[in-house]
PDB file of N, CA and C in Angstrom:
ATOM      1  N   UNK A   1     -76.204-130.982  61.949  1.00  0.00           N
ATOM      2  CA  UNK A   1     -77.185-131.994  61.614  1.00  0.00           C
ATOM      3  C   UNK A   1     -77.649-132.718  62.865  1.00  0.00           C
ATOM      4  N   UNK A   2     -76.739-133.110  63.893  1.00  0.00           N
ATOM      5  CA  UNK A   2     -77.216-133.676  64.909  1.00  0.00           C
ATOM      6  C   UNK A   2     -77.961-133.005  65.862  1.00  0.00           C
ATOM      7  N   UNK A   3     -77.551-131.569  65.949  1.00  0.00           N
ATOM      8  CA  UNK A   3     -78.756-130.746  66.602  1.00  0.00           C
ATOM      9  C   UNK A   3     -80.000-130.791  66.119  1.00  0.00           C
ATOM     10  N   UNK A   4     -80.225-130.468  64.781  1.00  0.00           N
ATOM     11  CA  UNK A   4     -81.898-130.747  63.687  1.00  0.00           C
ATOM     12  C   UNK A   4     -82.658-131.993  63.686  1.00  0.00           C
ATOM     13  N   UNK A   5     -81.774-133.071  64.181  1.00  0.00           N
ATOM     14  CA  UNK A   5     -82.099-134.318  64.158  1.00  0.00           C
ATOM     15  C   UNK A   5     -82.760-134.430  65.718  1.00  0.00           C
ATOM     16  N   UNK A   6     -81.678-133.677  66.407  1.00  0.00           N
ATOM     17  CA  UNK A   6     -82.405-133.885  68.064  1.00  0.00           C
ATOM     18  C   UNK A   6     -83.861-133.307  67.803  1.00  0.00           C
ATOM     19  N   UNK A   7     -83.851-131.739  67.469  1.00  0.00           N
ATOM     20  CA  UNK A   7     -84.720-130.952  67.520  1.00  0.00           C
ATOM     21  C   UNK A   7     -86.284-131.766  67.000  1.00  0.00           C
ATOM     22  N   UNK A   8     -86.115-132.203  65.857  1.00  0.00           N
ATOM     23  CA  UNK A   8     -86.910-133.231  65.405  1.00  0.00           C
ATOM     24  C   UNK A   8     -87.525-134.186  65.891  1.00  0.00           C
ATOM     25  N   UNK A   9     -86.367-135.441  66.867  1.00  0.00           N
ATOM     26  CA  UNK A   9     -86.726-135.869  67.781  1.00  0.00           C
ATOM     27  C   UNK A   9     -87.867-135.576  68.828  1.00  0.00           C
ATOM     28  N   UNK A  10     -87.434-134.586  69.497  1.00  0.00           N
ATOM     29  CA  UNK A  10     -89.035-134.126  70.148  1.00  0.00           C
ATOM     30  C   UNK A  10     -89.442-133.324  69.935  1.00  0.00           C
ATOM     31  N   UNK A  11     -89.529-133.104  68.085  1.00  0.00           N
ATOM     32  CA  UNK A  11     -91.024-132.507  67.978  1.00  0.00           C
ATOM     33  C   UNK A  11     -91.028-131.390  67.422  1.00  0.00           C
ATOM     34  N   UNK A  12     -90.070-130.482  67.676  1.00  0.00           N
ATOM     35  CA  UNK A  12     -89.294-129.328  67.047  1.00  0.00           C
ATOM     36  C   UNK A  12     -89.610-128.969  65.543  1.00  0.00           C
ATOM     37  N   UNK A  13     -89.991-128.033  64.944  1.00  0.00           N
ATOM     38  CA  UNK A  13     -89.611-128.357  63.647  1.00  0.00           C
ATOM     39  C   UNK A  13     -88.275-127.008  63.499  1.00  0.00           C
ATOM     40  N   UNK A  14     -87.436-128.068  62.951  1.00  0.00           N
ATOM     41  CA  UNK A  14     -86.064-127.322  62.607  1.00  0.00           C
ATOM     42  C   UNK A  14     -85.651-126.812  61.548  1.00  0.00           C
ATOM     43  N   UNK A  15     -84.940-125.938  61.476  1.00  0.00           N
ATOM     44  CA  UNK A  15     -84.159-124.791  60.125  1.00  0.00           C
ATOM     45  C   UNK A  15     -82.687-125.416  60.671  1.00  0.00           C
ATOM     46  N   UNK A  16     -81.704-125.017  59.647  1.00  0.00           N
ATOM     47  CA  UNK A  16     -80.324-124.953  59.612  1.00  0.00           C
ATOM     48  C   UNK A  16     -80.295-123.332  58.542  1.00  0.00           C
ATOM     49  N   UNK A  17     -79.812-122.771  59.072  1.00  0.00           N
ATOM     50  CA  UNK A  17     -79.390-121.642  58.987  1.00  0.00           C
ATOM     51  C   UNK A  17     -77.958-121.412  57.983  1.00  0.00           C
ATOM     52  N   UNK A  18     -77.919-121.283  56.620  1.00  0.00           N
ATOM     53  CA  UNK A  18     -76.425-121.051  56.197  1.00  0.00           C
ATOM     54  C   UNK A  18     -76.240-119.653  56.026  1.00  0.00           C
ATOM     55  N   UNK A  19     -75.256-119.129  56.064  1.00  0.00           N
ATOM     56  CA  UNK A  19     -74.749-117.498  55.920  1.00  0.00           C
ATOM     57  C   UNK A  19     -73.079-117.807  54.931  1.00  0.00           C
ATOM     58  N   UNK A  20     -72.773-116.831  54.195  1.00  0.00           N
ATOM     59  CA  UNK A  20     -71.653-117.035  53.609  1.00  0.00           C
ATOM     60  C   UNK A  20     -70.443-117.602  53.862  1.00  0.00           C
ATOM     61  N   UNK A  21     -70.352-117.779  55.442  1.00  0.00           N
ATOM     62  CA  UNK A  21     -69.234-118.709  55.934  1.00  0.00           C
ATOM     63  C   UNK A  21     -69.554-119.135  57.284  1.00  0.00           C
ATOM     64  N   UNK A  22     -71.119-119.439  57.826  1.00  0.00           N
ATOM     65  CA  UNK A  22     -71.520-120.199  58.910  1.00  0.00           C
ATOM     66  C   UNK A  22     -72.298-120.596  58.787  1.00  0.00           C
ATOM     67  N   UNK A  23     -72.646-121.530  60.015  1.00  0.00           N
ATOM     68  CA  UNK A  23     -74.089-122.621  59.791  1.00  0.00           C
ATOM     69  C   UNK A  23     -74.481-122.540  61.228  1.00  0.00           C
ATOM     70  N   UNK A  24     -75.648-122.227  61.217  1.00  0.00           N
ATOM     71  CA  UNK A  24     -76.234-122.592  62.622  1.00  0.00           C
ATOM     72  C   UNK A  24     -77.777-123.566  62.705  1.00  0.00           C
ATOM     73  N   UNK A  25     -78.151-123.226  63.795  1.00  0.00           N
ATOM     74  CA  UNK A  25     -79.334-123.909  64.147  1.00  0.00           C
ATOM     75  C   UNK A  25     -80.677-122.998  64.594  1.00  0.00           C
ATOM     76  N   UNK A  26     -81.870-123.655  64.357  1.00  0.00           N
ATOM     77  CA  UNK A  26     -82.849-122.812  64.882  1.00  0.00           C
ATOM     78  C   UNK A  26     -84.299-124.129  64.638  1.00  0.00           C
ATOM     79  N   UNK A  27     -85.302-123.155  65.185  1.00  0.00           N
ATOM     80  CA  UNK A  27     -86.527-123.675  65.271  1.00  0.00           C
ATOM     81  C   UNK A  27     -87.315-123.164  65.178  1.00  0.00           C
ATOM     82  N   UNK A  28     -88.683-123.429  64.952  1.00  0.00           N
ATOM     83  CA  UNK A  28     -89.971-121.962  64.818  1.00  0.00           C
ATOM     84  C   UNK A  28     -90.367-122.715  63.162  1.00  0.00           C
ATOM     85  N   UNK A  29     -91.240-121.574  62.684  1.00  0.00           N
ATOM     86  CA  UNK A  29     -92.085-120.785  61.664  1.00  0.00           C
ATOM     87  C   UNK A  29     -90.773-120.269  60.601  1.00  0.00           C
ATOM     88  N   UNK A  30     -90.401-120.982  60.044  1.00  0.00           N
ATOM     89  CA  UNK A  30     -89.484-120.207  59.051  1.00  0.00           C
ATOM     90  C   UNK A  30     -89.838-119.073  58.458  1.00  0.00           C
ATOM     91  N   UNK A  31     -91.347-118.936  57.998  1.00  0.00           N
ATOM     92  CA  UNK A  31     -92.013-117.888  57.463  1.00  0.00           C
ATOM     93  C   UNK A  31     -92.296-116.801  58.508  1.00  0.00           C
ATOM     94  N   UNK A  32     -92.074-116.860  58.906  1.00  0.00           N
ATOM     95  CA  UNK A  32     -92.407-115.370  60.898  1.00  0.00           C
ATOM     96  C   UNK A  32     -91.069-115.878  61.926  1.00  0.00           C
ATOM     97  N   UNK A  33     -90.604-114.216  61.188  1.00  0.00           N
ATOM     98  CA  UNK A  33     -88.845-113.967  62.124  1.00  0.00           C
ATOM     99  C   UNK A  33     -89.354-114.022  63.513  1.00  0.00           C
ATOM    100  N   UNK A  34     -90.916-113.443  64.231  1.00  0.00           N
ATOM    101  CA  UNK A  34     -90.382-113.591  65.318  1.00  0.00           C
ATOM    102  C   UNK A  34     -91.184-115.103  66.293  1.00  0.00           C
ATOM    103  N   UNK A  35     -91.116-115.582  65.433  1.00  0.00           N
ATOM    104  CA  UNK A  35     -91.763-117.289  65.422  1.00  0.00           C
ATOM    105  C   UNK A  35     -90.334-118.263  65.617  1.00  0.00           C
ATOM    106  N   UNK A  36     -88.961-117.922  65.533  1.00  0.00           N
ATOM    107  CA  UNK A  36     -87.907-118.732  65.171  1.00  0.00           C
ATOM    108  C   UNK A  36     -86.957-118.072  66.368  1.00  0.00           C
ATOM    109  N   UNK A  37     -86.330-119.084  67.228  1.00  0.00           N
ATOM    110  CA  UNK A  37     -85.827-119.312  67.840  1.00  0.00           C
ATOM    111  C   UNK A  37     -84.227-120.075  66.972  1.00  0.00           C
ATOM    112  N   UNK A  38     -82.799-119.448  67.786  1.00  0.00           N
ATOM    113  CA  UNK A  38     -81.863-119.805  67.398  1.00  0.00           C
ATOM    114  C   UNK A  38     -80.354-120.129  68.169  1.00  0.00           C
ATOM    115  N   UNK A  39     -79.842-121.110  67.515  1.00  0.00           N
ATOM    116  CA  UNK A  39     -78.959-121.323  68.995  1.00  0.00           C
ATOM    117  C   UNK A  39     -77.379-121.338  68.222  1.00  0.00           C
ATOM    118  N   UNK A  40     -76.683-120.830  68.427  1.00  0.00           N
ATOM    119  CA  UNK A  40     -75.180-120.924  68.050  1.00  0.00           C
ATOM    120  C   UNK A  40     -74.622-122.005  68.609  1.00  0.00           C
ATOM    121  N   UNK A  41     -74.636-123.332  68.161  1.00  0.00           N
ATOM    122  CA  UNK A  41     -74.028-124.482  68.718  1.00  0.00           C
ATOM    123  C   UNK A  41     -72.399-124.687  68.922  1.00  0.00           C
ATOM    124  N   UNK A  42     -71.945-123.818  68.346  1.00  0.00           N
ATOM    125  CA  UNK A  42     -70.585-123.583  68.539  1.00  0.00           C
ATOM    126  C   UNK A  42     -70.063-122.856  70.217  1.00  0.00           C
ATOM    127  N   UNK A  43     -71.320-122.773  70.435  1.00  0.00           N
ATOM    128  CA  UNK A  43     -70.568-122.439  72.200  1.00  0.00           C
ATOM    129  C   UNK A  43     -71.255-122.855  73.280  1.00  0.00           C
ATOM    130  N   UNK A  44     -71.916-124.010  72.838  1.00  0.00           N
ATOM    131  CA  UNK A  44     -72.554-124.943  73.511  1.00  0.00           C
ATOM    132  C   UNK A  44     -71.169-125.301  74.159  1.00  0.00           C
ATOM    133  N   UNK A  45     -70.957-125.552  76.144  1.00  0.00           N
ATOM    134  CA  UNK A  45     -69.669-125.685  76.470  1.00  0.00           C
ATOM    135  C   UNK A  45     -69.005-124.911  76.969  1.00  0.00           C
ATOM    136  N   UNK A  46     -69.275-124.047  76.409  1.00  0.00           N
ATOM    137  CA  UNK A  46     -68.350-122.928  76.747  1.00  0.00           C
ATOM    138  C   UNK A  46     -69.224-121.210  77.149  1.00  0.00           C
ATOM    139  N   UNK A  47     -70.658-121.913  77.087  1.00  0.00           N
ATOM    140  CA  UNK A  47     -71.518-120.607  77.425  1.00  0.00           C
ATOM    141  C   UNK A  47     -72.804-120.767  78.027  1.00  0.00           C
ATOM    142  N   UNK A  48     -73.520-120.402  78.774  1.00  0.00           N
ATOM    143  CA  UNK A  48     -74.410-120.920  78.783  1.00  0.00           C
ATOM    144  C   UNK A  48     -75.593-121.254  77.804  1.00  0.00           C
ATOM    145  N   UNK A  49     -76.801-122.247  78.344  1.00  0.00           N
ATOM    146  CA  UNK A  49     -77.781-122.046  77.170  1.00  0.00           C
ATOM    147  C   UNK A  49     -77.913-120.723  76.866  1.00  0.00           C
ATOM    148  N   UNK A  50     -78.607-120.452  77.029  1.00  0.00           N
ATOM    149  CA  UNK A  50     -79.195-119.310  77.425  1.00  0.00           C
ATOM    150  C   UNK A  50     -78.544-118.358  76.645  1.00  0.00           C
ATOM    151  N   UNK A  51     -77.229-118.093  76.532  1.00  0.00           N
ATOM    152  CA  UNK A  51     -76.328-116.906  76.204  1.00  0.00           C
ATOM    153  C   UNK A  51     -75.951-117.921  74.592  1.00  0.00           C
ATOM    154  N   UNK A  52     -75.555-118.984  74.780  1.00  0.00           N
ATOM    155  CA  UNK A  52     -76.038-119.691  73.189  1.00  0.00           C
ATOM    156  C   UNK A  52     -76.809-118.937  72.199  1.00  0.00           C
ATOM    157  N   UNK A  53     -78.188-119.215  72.990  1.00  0.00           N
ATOM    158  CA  UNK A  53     -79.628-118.776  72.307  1.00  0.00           C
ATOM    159  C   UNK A  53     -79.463-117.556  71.491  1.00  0.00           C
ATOM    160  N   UNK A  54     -78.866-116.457  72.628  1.00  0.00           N
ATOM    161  CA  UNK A  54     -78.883-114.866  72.201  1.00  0.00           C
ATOM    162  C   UNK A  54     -77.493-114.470  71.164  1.00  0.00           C
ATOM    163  N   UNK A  55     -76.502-115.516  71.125  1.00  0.00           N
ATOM    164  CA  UNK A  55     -75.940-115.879  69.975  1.00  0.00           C
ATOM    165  C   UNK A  55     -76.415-115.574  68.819  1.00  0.00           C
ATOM    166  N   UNK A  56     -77.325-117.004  68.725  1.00  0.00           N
ATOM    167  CA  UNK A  56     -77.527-117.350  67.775  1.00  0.00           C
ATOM    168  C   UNK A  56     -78.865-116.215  67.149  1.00  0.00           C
ATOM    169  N   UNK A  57     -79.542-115.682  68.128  1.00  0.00           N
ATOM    170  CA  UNK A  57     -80.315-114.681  67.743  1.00  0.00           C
ATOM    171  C   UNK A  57     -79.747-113.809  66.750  1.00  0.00           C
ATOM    172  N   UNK A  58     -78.528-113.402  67.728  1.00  0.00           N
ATOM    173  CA  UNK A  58     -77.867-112.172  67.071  1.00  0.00           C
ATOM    174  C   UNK A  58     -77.493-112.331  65.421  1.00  0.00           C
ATOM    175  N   UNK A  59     -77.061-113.334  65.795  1.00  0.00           N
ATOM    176  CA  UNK A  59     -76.466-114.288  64.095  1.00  0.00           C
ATOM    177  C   UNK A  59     -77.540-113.697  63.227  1.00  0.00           C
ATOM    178  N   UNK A  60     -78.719-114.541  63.523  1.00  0.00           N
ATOM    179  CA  UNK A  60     -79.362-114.716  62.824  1.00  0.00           C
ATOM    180  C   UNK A  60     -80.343-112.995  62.453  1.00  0.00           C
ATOM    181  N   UNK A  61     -80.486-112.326  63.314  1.00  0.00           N
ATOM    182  CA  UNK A  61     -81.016-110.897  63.037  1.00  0.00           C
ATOM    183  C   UNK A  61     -79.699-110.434  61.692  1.00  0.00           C
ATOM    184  N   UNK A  62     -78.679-110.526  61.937  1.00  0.00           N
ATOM    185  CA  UNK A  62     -77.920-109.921  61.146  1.00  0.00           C
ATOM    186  C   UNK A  62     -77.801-110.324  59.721  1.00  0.00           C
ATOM    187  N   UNK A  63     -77.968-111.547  59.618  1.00  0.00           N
ATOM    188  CA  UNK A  63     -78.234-112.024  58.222  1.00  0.00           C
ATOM    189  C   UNK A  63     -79.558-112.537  58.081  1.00  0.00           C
ATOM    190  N   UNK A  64     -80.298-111.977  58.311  1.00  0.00           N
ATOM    191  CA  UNK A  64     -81.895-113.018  57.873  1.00  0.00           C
ATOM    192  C   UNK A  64     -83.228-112.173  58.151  1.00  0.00           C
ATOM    193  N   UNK A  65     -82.748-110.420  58.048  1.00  0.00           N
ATOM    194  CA  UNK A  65     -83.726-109.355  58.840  1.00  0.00           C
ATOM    195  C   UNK A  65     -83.392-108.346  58.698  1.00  0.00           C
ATOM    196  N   UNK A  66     -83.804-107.156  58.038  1.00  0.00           N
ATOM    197  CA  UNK A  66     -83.576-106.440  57.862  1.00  0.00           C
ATOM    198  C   UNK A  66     -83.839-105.234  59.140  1.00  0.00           C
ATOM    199  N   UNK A  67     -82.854-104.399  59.283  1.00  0.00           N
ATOM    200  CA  UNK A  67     -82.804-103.082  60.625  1.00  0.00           C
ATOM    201  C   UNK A  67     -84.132-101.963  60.135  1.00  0.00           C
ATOM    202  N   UNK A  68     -84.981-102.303  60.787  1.00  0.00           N
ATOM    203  CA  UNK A  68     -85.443-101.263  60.889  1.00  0.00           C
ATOM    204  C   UNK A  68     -87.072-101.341  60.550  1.00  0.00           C
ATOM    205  N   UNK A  69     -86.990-102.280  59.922  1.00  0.00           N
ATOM    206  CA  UNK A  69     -88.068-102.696  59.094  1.00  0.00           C
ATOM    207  C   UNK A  69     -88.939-103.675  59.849  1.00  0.00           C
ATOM    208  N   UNK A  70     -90.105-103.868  60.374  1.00  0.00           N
ATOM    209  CA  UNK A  70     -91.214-104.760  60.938  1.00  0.00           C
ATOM    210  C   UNK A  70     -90.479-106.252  60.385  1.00  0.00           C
ATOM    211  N   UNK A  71     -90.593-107.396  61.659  1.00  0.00           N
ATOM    212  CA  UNK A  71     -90.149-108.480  61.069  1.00  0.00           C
ATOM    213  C   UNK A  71     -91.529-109.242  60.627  1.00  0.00           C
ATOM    214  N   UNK A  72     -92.189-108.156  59.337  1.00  0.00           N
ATOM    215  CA  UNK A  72     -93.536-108.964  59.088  1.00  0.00           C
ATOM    216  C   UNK A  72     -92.944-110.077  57.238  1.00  0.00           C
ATOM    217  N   UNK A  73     -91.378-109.748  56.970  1.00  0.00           N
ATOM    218  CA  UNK A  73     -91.068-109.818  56.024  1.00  0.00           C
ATOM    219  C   UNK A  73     -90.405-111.114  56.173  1.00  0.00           C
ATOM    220  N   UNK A  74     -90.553-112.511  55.540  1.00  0.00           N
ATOM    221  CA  UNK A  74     -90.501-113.835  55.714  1.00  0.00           C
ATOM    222  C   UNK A  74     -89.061-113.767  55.618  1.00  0.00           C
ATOM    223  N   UNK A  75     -87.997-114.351  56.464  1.00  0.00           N
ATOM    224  CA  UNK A  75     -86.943-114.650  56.437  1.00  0.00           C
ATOM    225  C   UNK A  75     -85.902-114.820  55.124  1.00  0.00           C
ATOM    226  N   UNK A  76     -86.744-115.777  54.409  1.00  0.00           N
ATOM    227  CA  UNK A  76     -86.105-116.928  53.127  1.00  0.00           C
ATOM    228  C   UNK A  76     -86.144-115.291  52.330  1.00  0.00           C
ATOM    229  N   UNK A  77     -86.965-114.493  52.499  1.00  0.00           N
ATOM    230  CA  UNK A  77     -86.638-113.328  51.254  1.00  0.00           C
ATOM    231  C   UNK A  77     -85.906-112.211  51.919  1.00  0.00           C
ATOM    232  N   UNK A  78     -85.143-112.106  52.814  1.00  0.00           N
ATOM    233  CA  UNK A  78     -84.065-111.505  53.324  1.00  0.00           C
ATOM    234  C   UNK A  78     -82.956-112.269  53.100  1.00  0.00           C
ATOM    235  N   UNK A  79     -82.646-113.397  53.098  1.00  0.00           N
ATOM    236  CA  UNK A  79     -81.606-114.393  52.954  1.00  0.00           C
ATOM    237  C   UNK A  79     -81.231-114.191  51.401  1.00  0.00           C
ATOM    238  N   UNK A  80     -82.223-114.881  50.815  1.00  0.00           N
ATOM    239  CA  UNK A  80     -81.727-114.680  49.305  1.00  0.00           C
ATOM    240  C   UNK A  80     -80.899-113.321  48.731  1.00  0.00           C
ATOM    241  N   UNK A  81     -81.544-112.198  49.379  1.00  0.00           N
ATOM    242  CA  UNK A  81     -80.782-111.056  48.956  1.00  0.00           C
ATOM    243  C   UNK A  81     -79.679-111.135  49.405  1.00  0.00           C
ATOM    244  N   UNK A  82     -78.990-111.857  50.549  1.00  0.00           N
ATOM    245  CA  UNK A  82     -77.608-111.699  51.023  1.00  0.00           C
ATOM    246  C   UNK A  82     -76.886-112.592  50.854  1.00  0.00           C
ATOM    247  N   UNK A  83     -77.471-113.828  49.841  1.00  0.00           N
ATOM    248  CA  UNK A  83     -76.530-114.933  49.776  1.00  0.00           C
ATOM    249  C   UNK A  83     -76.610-115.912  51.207  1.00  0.00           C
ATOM    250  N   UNK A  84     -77.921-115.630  51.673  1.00  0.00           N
ATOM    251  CA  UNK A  84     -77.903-116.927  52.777  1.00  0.00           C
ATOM    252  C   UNK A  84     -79.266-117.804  52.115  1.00  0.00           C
ATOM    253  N   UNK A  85     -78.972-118.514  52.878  1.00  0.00           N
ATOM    254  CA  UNK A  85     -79.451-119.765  52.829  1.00  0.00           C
ATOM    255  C   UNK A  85     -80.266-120.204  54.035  1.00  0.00           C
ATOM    256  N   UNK A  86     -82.025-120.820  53.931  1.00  0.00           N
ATOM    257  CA  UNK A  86     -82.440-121.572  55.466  1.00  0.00           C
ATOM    258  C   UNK A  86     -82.980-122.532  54.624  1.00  0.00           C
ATOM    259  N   UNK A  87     -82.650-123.752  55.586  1.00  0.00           N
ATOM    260  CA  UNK A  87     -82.516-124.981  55.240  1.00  0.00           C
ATOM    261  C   UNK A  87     -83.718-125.855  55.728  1.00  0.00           C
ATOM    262  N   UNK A  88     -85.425-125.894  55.538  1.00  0.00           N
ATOM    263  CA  UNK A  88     -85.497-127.107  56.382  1.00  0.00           C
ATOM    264  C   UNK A  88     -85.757-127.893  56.537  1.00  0.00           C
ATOM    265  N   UNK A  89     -85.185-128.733  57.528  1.00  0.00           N
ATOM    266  CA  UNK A  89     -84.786-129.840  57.315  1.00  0.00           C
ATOM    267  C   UNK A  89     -86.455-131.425  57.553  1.00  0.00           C
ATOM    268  N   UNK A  90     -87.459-130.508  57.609  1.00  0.00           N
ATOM    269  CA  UNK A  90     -88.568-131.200  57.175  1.00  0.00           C
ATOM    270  C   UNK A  90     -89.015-131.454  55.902  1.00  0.00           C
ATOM    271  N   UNK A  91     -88.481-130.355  55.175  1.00  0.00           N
ATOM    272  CA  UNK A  91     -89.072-130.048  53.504  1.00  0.00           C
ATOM    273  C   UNK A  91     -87.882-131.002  52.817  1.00  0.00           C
ATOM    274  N   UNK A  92     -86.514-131.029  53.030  1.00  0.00           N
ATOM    275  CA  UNK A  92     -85.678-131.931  52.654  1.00  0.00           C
ATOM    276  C   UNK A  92     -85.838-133.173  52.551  1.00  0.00           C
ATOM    277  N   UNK A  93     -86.049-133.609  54.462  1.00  0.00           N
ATOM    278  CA  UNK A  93     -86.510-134.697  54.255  1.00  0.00           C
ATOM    279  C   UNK A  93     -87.652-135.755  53.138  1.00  0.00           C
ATOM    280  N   UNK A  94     -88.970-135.065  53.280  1.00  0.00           N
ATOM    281  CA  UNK A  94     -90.017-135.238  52.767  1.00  0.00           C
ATOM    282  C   UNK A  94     -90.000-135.156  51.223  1.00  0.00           C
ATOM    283  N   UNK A  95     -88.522-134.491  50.784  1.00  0.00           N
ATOM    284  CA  UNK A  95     -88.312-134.122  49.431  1.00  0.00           C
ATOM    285  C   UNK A  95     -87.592-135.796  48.402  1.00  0.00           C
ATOM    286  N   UNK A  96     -87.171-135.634  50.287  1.00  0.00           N
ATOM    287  CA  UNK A  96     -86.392-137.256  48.972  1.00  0.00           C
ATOM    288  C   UNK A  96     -84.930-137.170  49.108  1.00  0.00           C
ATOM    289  N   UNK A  97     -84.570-135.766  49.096  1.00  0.00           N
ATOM    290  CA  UNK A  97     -83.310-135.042  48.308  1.00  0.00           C
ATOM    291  C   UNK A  97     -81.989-135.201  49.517  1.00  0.00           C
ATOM    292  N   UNK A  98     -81.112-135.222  48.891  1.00  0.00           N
ATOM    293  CA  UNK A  98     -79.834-135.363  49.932  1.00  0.00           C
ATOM    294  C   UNK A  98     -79.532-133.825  50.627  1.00  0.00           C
ATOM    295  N   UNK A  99     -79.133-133.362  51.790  1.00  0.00           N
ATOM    296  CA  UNK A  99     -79.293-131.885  52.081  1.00  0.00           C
ATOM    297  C   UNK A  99     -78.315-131.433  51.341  1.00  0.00           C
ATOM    298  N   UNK A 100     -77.128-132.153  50.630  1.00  0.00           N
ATOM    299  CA  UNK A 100     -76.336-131.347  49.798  1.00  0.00           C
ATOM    300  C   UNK A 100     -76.638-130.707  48.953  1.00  0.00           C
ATOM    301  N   UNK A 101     -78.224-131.359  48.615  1.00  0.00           N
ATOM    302  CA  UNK A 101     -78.928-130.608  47.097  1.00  0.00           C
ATOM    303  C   UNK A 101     -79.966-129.568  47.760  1.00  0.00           C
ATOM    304  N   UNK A 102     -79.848-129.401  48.657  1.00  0.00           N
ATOM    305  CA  UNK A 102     -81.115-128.586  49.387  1.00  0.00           C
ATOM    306  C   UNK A 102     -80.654-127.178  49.344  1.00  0.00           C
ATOM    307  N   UNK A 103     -79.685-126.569  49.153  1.00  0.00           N
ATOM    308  CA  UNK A 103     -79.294-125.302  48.873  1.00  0.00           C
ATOM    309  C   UNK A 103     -79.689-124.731  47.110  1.00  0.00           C
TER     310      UNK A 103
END
């Protein structure tokens, strides 16, 4: 949350990313995979940006994109088939709704 909140901060518009047992971060076009940028904040520290980023890429190709297939196919309908979840956190806001109910 405090990353989405930064991201927001200047300007960003942010996703939170859920997968069956992780959460990450990203930014972009939720609707155009290759519009979204993603960062594995869990090795923020211990990696560089940079190698973060391609993290979180990876993450996110694997659950949110199908192999093989043009990424002309909107994210949110790759997710649903796998039990993930993108979160964002503009539409939440603006919704009213607590993000606990946003899944």
């Amino acid at each position: 949350m405090l990353f989405a909140s930064i991201l927001e901060g200047v300007g960003l518009h942010s996703l939170i990313f859920l997968t069956k047992d992780h959460a990450f971060i990203g930014w972009g076009d939720k609707d155009r995979a290759d519009q979204i940028v993603c960062l594995e904040a869990t090795a923020i520290g211990r990696c560089t940006f940079e190698e973060a980023v391609a993290l979180g890429q990876q993450v996110f190709e694997e659950n949110f994109t199908f192999k093989g297939v043009p990424q002309m196919l909107p994210p949110f309908l790759v997710a649903e088939t796998r039990g993930c979840h993108i979160i964002d956190t503009a539409e939440v806001r603006s919704s009213g709704r607590a993000l606990r109910d946003a899944r």
